[in-house]
PDB file of N, CA and C in Angstrom:
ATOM      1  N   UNK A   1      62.316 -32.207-134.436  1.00  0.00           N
ATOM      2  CA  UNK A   1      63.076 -31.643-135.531  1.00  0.00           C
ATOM      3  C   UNK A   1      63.089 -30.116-135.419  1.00  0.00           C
ATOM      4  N   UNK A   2      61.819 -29.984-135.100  1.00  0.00           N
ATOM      5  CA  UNK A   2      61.920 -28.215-134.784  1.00  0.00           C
ATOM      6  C   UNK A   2      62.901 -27.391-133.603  1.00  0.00           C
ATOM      7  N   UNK A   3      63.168 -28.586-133.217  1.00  0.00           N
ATOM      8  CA  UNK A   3      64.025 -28.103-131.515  1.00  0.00           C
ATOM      9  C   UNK A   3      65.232 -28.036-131.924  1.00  0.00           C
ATOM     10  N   UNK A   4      65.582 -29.201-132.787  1.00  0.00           N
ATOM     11  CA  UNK A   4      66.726 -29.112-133.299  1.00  0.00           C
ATOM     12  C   UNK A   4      67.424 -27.865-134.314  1.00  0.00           C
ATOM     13  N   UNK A   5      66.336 -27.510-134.675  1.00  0.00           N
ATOM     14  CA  UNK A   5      66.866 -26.403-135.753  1.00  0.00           C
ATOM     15  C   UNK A   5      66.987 -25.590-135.238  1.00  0.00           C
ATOM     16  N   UNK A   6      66.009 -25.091-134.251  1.00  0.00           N
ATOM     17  CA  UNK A   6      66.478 -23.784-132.795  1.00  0.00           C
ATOM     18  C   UNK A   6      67.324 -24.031-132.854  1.00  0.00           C
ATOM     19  N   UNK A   7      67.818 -24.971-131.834  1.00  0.00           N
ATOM     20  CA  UNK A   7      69.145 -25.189-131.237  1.00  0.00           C
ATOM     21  C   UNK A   7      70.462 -24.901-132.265  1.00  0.00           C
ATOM     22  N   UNK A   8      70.277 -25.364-133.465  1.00  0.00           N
ATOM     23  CA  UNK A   8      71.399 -24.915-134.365  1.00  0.00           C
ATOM     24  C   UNK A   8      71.441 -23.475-134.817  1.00  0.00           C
ATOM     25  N   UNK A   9      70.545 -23.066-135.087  1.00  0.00           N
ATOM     26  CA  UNK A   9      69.988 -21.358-135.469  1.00  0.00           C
ATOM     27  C   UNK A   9      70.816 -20.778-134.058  1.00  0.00           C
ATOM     28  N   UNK A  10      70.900 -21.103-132.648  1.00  0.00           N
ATOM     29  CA  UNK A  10      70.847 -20.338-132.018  1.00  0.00           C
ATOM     30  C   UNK A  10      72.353 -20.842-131.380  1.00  0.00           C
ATOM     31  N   UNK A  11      72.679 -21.668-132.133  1.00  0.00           N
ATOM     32  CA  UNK A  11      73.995 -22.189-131.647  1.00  0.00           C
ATOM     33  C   UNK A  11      74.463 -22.475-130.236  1.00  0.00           C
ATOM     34  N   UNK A  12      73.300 -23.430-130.219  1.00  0.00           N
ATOM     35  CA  UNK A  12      73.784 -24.482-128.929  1.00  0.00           C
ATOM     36  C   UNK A  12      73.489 -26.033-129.461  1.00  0.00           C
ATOM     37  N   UNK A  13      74.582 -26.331-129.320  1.00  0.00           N
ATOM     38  CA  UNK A  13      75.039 -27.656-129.134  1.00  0.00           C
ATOM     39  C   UNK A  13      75.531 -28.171-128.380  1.00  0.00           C
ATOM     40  N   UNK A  14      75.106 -29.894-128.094  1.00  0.00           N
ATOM     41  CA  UNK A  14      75.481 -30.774-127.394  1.00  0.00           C
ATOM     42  C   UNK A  14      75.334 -31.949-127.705  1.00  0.00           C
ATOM     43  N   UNK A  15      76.012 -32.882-127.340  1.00  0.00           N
ATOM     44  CA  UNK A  15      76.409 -34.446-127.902  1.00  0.00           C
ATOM     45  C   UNK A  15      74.743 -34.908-127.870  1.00  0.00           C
ATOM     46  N   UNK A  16      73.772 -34.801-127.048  1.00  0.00           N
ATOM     47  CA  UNK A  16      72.197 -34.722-127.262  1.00  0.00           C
ATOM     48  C   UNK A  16      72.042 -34.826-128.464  1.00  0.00           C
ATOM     49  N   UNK A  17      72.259 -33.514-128.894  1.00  0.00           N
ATOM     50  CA  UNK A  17      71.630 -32.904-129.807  1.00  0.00           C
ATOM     51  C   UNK A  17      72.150 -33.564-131.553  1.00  0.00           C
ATOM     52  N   UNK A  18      73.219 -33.865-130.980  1.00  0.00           N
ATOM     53  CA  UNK A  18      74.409 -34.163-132.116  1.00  0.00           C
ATOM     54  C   UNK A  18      73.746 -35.717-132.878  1.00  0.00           C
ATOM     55  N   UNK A  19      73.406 -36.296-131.112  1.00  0.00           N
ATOM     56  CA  UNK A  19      72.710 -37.532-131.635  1.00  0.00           C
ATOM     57  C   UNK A  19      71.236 -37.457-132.327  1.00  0.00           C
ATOM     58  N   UNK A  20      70.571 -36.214-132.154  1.00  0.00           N
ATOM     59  CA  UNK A  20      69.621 -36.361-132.265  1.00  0.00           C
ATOM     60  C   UNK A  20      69.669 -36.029-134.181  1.00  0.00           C
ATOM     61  N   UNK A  21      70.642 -35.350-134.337  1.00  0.00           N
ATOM     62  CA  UNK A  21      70.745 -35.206-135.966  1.00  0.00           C
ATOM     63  C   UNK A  21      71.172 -36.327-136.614  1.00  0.00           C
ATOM     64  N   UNK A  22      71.967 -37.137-136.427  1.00  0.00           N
ATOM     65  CA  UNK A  22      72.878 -38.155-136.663  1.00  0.00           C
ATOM     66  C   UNK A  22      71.413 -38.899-136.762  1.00  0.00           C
ATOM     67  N   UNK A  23      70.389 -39.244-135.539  1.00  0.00           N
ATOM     68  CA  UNK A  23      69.156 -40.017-135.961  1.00  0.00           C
ATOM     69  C   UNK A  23      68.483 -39.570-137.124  1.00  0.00           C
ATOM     70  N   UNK A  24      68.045 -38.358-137.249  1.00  0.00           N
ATOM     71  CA  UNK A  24      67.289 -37.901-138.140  1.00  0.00           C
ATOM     72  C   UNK A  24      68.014 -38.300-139.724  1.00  0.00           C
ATOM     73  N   UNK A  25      69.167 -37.520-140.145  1.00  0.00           N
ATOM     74  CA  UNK A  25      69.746 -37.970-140.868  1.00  0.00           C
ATOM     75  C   UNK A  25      69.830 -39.420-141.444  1.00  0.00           C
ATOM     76  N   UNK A  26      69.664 -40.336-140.362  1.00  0.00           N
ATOM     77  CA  UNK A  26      69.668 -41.652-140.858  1.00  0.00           C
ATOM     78  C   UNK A  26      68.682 -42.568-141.051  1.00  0.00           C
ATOM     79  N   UNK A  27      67.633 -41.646-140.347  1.00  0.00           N
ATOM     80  CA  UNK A  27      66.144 -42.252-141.162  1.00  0.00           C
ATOM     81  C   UNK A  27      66.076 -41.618-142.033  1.00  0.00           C
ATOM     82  N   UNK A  28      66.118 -40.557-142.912  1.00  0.00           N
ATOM     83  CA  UNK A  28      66.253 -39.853-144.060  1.00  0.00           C
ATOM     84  C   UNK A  28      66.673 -40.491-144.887  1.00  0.00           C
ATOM     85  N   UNK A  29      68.139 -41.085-144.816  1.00  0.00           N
ATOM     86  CA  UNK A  29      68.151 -41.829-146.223  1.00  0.00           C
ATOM     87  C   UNK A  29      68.020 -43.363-146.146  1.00  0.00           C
ATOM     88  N   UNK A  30      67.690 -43.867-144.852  1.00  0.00           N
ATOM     89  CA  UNK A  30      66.855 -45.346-144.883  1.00  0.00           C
ATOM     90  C   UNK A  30      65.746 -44.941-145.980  1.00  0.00           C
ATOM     91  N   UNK A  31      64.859 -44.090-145.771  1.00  0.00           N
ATOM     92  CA  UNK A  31      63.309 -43.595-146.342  1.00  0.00           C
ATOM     93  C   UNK A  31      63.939 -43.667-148.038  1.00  0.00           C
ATOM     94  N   UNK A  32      64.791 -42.806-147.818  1.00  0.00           N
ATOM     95  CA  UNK A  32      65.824 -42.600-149.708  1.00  0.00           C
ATOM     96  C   UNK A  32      65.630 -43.697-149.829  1.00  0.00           C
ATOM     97  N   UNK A  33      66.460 -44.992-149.412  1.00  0.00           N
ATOM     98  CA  UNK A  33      66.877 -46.227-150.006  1.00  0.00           C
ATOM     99  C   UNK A  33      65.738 -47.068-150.252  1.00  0.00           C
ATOM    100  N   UNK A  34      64.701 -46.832-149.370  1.00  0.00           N
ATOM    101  CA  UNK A  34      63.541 -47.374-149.764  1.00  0.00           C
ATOM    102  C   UNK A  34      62.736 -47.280-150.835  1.00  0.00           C
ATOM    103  N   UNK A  35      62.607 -45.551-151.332  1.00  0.00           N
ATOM    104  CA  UNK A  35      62.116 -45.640-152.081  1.00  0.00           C
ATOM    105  C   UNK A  35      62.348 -46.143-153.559  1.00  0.00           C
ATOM    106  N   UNK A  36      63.858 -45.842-153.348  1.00  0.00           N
ATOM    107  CA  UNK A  36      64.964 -46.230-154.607  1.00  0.00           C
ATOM    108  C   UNK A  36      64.380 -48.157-154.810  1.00  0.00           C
ATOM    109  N   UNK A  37      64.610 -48.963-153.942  1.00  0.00           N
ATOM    110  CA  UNK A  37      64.296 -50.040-153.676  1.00  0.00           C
ATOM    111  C   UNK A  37      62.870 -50.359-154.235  1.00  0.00           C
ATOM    112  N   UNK A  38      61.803 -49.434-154.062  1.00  0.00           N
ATOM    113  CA  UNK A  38      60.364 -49.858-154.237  1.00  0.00           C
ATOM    114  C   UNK A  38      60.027 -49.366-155.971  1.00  0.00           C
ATOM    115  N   UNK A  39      60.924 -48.415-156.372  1.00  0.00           N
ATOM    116  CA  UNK A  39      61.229 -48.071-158.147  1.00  0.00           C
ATOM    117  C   UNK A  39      61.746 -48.723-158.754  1.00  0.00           C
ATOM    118  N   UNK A  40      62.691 -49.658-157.799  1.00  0.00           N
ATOM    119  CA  UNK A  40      63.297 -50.611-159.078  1.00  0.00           C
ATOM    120  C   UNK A  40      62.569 -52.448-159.193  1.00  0.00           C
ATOM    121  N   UNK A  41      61.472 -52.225-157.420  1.00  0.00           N
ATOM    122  CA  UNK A  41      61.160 -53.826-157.534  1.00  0.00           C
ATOM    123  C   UNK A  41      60.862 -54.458-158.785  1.00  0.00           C
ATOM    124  N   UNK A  42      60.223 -55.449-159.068  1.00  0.00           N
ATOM    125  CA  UNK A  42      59.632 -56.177-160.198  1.00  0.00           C
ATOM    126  C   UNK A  42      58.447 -56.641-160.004  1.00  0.00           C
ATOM    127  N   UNK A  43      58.403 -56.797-158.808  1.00  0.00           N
ATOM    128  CA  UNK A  43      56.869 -57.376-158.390  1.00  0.00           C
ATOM    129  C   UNK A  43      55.966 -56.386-158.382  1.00  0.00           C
ATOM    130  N   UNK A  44      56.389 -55.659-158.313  1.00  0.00           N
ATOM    131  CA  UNK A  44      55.197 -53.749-158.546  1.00  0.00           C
ATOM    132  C   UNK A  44      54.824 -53.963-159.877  1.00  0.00           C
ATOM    133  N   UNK A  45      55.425 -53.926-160.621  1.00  0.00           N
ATOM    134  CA  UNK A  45      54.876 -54.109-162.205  1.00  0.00           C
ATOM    135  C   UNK A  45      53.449 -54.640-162.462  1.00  0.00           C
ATOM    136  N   UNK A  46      52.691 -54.101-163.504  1.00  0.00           N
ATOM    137  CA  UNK A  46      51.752 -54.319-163.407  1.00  0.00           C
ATOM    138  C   UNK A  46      51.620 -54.863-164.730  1.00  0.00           C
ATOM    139  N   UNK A  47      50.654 -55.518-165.167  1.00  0.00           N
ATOM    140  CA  UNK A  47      51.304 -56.500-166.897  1.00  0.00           C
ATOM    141  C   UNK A  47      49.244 -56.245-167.393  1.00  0.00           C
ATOM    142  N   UNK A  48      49.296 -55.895-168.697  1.00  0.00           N
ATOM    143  CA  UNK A  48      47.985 -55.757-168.929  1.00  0.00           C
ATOM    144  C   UNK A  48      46.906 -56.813-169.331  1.00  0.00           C
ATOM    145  N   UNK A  49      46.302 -56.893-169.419  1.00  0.00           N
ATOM    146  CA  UNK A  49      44.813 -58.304-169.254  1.00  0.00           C
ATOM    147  C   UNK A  49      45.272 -58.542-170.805  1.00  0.00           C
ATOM    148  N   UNK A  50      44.978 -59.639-170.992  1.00  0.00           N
ATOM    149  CA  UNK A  50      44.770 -60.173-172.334  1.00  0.00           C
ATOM    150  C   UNK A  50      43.520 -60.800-172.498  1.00  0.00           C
ATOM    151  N   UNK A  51      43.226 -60.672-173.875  1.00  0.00           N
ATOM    152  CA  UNK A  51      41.971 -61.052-174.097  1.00  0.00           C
ATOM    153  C   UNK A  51      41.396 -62.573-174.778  1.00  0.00           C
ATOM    154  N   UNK A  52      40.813 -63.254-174.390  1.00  0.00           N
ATOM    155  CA  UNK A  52      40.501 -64.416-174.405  1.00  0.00           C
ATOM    156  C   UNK A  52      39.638 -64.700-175.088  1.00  0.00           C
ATOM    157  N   UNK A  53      39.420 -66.110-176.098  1.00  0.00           N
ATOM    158  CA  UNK A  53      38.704 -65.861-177.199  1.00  0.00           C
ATOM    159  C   UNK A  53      37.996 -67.240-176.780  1.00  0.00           C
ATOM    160  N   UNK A  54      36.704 -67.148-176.209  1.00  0.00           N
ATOM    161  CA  UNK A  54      36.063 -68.307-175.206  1.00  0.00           C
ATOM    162  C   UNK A  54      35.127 -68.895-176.029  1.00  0.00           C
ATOM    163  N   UNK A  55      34.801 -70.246-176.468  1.00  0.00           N
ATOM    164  CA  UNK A  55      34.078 -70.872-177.201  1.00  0.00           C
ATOM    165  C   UNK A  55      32.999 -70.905-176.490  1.00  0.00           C
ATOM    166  N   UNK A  56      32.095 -70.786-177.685  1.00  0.00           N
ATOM    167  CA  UNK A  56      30.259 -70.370-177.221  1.00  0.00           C
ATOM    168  C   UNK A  56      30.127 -72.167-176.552  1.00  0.00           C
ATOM    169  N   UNK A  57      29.678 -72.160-175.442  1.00  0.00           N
ATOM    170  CA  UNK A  57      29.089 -73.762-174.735  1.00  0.00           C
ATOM    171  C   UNK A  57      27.969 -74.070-176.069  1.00  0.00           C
ATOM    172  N   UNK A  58      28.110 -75.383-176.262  1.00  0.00           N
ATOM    173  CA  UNK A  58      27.149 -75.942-177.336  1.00  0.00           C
ATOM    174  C   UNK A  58      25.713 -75.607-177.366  1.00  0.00           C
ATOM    175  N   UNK A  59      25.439 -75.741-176.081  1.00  0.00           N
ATOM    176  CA  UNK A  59      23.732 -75.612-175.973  1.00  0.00           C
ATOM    177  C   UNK A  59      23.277 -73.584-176.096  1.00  0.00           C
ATOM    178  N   UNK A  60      24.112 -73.360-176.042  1.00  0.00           N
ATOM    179  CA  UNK A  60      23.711 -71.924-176.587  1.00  0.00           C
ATOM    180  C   UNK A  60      23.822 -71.814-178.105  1.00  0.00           C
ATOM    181  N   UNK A  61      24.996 -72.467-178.644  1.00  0.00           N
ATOM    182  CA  UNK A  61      25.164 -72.238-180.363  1.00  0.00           C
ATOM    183  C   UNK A  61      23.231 -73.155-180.300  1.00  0.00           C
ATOM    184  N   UNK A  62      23.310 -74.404-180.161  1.00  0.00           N
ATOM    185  CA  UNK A  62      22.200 -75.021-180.168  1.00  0.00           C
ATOM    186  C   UNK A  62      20.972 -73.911-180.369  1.00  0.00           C
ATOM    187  N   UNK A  63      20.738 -73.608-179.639  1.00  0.00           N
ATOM    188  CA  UNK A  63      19.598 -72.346-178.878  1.00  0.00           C
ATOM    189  C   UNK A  63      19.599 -71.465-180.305  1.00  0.00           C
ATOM    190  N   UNK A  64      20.761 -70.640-180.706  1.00  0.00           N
ATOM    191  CA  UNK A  64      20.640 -69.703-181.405  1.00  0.00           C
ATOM    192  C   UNK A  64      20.639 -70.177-183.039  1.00  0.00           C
ATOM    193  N   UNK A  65      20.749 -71.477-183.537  1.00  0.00           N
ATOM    194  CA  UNK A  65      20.997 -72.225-184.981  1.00  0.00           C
ATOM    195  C   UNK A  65      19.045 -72.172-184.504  1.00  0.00           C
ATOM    196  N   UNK A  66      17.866 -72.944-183.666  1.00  0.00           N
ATOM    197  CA  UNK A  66      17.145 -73.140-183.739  1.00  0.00           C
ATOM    198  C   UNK A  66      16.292 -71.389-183.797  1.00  0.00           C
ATOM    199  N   UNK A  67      16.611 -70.494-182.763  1.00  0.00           N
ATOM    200  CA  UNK A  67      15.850 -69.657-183.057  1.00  0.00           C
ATOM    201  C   UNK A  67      16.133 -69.132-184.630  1.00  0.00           C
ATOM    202  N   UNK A  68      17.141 -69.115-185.017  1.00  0.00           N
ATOM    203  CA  UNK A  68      17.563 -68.433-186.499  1.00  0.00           C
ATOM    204  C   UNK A  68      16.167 -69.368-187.656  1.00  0.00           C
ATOM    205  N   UNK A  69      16.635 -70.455-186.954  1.00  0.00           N
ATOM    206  CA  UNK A  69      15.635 -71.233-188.153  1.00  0.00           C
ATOM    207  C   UNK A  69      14.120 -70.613-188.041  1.00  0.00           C
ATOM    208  N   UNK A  70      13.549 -70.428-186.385  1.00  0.00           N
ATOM    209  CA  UNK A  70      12.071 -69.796-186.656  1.00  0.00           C
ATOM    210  C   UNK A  70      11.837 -68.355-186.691  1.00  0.00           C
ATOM    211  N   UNK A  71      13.255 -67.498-187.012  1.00  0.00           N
ATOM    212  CA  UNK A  71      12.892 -66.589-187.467  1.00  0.00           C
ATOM    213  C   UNK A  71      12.487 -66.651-189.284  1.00  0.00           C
ATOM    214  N   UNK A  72      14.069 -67.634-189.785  1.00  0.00           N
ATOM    215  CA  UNK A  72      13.357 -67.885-191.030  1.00  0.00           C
ATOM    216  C   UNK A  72      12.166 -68.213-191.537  1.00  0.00           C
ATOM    217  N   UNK A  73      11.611 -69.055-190.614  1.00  0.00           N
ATOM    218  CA  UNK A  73      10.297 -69.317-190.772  1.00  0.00           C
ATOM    219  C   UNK A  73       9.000 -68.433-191.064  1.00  0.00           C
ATOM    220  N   UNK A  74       9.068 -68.226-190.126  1.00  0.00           N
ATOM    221  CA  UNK A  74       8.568 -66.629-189.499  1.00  0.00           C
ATOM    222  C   UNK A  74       8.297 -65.546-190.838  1.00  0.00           C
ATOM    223  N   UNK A  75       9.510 -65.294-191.616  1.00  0.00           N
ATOM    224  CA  UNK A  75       9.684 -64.960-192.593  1.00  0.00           C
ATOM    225  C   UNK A  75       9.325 -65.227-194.282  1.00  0.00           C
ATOM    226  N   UNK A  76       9.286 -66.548-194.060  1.00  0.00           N
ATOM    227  CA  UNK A  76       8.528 -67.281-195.188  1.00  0.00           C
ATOM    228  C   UNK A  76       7.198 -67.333-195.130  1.00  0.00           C
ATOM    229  N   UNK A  77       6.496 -67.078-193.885  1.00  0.00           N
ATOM    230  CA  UNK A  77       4.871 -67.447-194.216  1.00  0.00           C
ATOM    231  C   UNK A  77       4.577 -65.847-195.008  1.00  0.00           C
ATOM    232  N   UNK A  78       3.018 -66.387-195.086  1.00  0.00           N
ATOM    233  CA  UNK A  78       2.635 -65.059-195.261  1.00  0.00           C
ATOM    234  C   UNK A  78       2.021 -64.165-194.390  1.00  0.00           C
ATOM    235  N   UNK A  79       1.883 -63.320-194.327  1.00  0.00           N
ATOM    236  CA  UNK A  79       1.580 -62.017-193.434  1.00  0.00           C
ATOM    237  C   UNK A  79       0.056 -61.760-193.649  1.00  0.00           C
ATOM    238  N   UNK A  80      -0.848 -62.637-194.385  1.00  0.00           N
ATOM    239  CA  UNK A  80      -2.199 -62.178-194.561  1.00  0.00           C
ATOM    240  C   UNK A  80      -2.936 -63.421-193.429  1.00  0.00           C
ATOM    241  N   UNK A  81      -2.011 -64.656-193.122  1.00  0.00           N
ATOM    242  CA  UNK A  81      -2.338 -65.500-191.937  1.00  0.00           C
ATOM    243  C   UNK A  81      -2.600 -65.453-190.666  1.00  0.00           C
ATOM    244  N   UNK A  82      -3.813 -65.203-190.152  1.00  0.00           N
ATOM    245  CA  UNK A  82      -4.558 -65.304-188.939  1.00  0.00           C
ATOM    246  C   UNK A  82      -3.379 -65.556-188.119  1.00  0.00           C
ATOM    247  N   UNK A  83      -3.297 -64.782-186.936  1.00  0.00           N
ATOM    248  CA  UNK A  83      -2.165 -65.275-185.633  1.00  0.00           C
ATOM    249  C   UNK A  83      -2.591 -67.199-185.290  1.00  0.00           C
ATOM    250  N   UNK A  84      -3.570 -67.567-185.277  1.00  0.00           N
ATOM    251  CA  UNK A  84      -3.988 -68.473-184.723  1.00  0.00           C
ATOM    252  C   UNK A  84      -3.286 -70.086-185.664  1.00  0.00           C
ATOM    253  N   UNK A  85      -3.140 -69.532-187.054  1.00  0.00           N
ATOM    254  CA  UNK A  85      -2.785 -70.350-187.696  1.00  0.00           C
ATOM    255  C   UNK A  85      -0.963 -70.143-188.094  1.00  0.00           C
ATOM    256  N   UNK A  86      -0.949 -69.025-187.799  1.00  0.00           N
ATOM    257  CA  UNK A  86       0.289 -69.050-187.489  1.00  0.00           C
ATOM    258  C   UNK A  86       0.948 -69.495-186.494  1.00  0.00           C
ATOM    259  N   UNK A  87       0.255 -69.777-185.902  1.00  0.00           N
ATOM    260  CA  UNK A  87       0.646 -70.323-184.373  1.00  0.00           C
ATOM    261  C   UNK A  87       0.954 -71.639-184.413  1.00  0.00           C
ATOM    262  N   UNK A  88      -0.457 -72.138-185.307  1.00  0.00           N
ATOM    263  CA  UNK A  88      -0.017 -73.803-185.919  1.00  0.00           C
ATOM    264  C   UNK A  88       0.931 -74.174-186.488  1.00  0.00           C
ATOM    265  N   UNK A  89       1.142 -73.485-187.467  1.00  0.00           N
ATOM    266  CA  UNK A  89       2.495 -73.696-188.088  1.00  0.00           C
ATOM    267  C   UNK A  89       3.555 -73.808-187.492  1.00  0.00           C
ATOM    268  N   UNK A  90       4.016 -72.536-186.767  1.00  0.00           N
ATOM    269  CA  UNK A  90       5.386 -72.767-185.823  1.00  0.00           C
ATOM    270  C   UNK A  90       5.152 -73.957-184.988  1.00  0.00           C
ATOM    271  N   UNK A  91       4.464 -74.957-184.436  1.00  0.00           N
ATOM    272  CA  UNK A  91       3.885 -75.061-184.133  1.00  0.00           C
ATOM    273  C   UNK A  91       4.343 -76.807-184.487  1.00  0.00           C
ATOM    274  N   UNK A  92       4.053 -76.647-185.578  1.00  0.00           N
ATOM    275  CA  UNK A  92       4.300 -78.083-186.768  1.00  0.00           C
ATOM    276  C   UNK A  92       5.597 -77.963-187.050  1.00  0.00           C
ATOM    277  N   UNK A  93       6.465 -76.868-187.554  1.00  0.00           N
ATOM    278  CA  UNK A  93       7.694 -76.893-187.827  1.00  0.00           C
ATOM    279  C   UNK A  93       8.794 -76.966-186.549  1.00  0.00           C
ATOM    280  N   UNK A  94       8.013 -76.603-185.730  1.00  0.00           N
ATOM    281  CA  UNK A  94       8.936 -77.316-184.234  1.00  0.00           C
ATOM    282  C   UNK A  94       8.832 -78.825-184.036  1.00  0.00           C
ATOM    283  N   UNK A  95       7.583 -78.937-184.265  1.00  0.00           N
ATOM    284  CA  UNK A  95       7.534 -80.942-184.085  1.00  0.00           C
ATOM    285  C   UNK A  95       8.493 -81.304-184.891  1.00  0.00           C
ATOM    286  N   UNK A  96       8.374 -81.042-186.064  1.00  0.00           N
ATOM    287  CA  UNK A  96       9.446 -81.368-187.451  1.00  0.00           C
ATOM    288  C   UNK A  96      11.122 -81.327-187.293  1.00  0.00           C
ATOM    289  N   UNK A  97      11.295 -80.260-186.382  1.00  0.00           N
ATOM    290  CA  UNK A  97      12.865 -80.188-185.491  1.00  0.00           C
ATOM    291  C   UNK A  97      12.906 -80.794-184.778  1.00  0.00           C
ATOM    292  N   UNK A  98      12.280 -81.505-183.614  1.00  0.00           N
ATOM    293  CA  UNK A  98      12.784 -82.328-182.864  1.00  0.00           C
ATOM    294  C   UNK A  98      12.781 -84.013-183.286  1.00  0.00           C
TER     295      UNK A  98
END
């Protein structure tokens, strides 16, 4: 491309040369049409995530209805009870759940 522009700057031409613009020129707006082509595809589009509202698997609701209950528990004794007998208790109120 640079030879070519000499050559015109300095005004020499030849059917060479003539072809060699005629090429350039016509990959130029192949490249145009392409890009025109790749702005208007549809398949480029990009579409945003949606959000999905996924039901908890049973054995986890399961899991979390039972711990809720021995926190209640937990909550009802009293706080002046030896760890050891507290221990019993949860202990008894788990036998009592299953």
């Amino acid at each position: 491309m640079d030879d070519l522009e000499k050559d015109l700057y300095n005004k020499r031409l030849s059917p060479a040369q003539m072809k060699k613009h005629r090429d350039i020129l016509i990959r130029l707006l192949e490249h145009e049409k392409a890009e025109q082509e790749q702005e208007q595809d549809q398949k480029r589009k990009s579409n945003e995530g949606k959000e999905l509202n996924r039901k908890m698997p049973p054995s986890i609701e399961e899991y979390l209805k039972e711990k809720e209950k021995e926190e209640e528990l937990l909550q009802t004794l009293p706080p002046d009870l030896s760890p050891y007998y507290k221990k019993k208790v949860r202990e008894y109120f788990k036998s009592l759940g299953e």
